[in-house]
C-alpha atoms as a PDB file:
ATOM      1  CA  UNK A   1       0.000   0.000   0.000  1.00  0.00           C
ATOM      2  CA  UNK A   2       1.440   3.482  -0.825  1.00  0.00           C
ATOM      3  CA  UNK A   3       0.269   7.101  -0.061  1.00  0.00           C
ATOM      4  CA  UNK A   4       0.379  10.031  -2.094  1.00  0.00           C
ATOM      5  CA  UNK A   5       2.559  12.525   0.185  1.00  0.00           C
ATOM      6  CA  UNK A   6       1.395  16.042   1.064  1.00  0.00           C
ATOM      7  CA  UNK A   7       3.426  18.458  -1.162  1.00  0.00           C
ATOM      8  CA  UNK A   8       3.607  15.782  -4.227  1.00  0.00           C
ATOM      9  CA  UNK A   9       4.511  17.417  -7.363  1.00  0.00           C
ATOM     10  CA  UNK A  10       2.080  17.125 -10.328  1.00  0.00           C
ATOM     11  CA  UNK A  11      -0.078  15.760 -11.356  1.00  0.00           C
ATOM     12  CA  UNK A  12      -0.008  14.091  -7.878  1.00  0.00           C
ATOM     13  CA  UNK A  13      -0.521  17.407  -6.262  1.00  0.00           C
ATOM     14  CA  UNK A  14      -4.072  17.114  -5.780  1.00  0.00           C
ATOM     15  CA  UNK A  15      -4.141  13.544  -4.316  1.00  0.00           C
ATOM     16  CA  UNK A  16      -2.323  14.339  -0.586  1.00  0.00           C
ATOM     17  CA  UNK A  17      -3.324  11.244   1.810  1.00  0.00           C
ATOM     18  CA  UNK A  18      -4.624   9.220  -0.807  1.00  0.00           C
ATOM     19  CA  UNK A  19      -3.657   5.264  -0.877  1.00  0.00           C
ATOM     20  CA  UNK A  20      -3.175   2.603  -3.626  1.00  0.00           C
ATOM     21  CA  UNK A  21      -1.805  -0.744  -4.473  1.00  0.00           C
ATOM     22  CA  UNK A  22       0.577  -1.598  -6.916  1.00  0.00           C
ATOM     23  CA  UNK A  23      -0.375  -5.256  -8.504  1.00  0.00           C
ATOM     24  CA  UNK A  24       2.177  -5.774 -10.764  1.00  0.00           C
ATOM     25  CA  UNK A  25       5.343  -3.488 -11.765  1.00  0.00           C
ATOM     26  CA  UNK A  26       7.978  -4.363 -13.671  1.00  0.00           C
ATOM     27  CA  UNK A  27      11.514  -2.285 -13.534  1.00  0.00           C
ATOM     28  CA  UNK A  28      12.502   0.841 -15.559  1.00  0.00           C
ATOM     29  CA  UNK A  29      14.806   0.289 -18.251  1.00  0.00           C
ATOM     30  CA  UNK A  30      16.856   3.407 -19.442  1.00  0.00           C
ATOM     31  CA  UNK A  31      17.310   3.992 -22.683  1.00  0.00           C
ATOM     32  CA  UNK A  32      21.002   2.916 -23.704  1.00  0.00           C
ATOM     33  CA  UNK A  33      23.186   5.432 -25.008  1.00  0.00           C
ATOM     34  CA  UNK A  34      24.687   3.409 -28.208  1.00  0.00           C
ATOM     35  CA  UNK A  35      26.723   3.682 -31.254  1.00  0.00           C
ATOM     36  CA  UNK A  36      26.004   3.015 -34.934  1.00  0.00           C
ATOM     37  CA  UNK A  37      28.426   0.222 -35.688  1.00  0.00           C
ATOM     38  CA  UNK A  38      28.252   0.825 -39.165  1.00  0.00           C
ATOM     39  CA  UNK A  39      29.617   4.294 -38.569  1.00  0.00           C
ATOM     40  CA  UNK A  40      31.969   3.640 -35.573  1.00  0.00           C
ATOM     41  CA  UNK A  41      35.352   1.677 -35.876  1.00  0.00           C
ATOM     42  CA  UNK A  42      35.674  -1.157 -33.260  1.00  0.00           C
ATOM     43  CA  UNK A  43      38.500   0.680 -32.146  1.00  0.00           C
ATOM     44  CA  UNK A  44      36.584   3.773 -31.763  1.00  0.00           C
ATOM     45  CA  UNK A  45      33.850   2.462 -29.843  1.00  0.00           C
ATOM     46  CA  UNK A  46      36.409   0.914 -27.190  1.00  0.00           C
ATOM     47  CA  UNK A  47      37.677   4.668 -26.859  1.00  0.00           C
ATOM     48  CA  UNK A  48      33.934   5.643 -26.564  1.00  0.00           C
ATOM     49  CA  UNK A  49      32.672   2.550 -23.799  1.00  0.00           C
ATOM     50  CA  UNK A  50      36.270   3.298 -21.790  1.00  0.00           C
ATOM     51  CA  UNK A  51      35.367   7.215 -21.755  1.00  0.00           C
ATOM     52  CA  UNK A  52      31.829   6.826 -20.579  1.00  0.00           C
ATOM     53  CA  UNK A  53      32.952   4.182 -18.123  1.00  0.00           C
ATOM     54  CA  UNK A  54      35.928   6.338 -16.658  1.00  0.00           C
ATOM     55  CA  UNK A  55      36.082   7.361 -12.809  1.00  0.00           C
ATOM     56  CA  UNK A  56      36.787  10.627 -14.562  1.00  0.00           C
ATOM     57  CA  UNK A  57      33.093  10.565 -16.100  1.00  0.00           C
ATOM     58  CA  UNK A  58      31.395   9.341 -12.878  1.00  0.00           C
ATOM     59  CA  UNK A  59      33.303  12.372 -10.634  1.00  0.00           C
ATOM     60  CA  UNK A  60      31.653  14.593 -13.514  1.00  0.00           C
ATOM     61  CA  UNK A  61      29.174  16.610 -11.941  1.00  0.00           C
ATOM     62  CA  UNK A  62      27.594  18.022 -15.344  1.00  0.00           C
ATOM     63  CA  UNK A  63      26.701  14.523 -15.493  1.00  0.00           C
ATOM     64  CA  UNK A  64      25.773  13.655 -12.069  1.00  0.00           C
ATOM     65  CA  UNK A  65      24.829  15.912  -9.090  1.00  0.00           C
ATOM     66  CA  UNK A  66      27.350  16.091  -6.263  1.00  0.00           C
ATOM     67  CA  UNK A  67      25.764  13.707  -3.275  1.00  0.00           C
ATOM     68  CA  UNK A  68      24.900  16.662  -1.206  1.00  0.00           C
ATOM     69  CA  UNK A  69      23.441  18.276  -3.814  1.00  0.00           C
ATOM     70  CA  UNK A  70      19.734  20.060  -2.369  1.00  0.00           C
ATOM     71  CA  UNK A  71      18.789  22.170  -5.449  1.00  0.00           C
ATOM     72  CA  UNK A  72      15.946  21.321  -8.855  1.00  0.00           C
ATOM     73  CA  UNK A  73      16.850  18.041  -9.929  1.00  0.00           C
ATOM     74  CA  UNK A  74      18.699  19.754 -13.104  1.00  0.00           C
ATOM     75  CA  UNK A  75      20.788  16.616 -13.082  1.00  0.00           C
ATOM     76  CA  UNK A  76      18.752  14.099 -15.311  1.00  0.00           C
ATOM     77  CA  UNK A  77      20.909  11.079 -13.923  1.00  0.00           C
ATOM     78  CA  UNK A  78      20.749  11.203 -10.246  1.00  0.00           C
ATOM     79  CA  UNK A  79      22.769  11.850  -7.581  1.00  0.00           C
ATOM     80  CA  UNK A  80      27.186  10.608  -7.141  1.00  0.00           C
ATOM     81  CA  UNK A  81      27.307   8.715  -3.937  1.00  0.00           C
ATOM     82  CA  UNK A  82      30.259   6.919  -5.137  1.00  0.00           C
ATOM     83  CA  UNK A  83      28.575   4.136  -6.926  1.00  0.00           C
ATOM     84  CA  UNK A  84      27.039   5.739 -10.035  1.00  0.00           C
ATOM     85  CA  UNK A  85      28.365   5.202 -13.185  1.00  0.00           C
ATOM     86  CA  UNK A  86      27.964   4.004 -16.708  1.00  0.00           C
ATOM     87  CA  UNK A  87      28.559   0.133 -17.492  1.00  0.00           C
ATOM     88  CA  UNK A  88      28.856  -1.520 -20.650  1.00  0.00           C
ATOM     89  CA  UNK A  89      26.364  -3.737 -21.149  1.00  0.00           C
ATOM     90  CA  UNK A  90      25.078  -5.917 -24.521  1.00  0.00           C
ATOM     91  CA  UNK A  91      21.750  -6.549 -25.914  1.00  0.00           C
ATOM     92  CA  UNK A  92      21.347 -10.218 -23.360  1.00  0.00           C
ATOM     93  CA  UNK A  93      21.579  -7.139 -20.647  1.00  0.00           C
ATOM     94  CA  UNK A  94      17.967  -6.934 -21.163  1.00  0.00           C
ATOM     95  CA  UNK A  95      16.708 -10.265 -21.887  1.00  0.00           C
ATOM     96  CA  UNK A  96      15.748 -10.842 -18.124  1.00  0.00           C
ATOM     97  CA  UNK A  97      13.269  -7.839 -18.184  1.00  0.00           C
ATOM     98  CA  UNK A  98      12.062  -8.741 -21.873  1.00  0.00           C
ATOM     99  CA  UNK A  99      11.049 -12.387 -20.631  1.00  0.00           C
ATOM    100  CA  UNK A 100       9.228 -10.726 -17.695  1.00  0.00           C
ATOM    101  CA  UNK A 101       6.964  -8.490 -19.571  1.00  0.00           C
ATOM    102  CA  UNK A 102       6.140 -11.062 -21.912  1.00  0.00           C
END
């Protein structure tokens, strides 16, 4: 059972106190940031995965907000409390979540 808080944002602004039960969810799935392999040399997109995948990327915070960070979520990928960061996945990534929702 959940309940909307008071001070939701909206559209849940006018629901404060109400409850409701989730019966089935299934996870979120980002959309991947990929490359056209028909465009991109195999060498290139090693330079690309090992740049996105860098400590250097996940310290960035115009990518991700610092962890005390109390401002407008400007920061469309979360907050760094030392774990975030890009991973290289492939396509069988997804296949768990794909046989779910089937």
């Amino acid at each position: 059972m959940y309940e909307i808080k008071k001070g939701a944002e909206a559209p849940f602004d006018t629901l404060a106190g109400k409850q409701f039960t989730v019966i089935w969810s299934a996870p979120v799935i980002n959309g991947p940031i990929c490359a056209n392999q028909n465009l991109v040399t195999p060498d290139e997109l090693k330079k690309i995965v090992a740049a996105f995948c860098s400590d250097a990327t996940s310290r960035n915070t115009g990518i991700f907000a610092p962890a005390d960070y109390k401002g407008p979520n400007k920061y469309g990928l979360g907050k760094q409390t030392g774990k975030v960061r890009f991973l290289a996945v492939t396509d069988a990534t997804y296949q768990g979540v794909r046989d779910m929702i089937q």
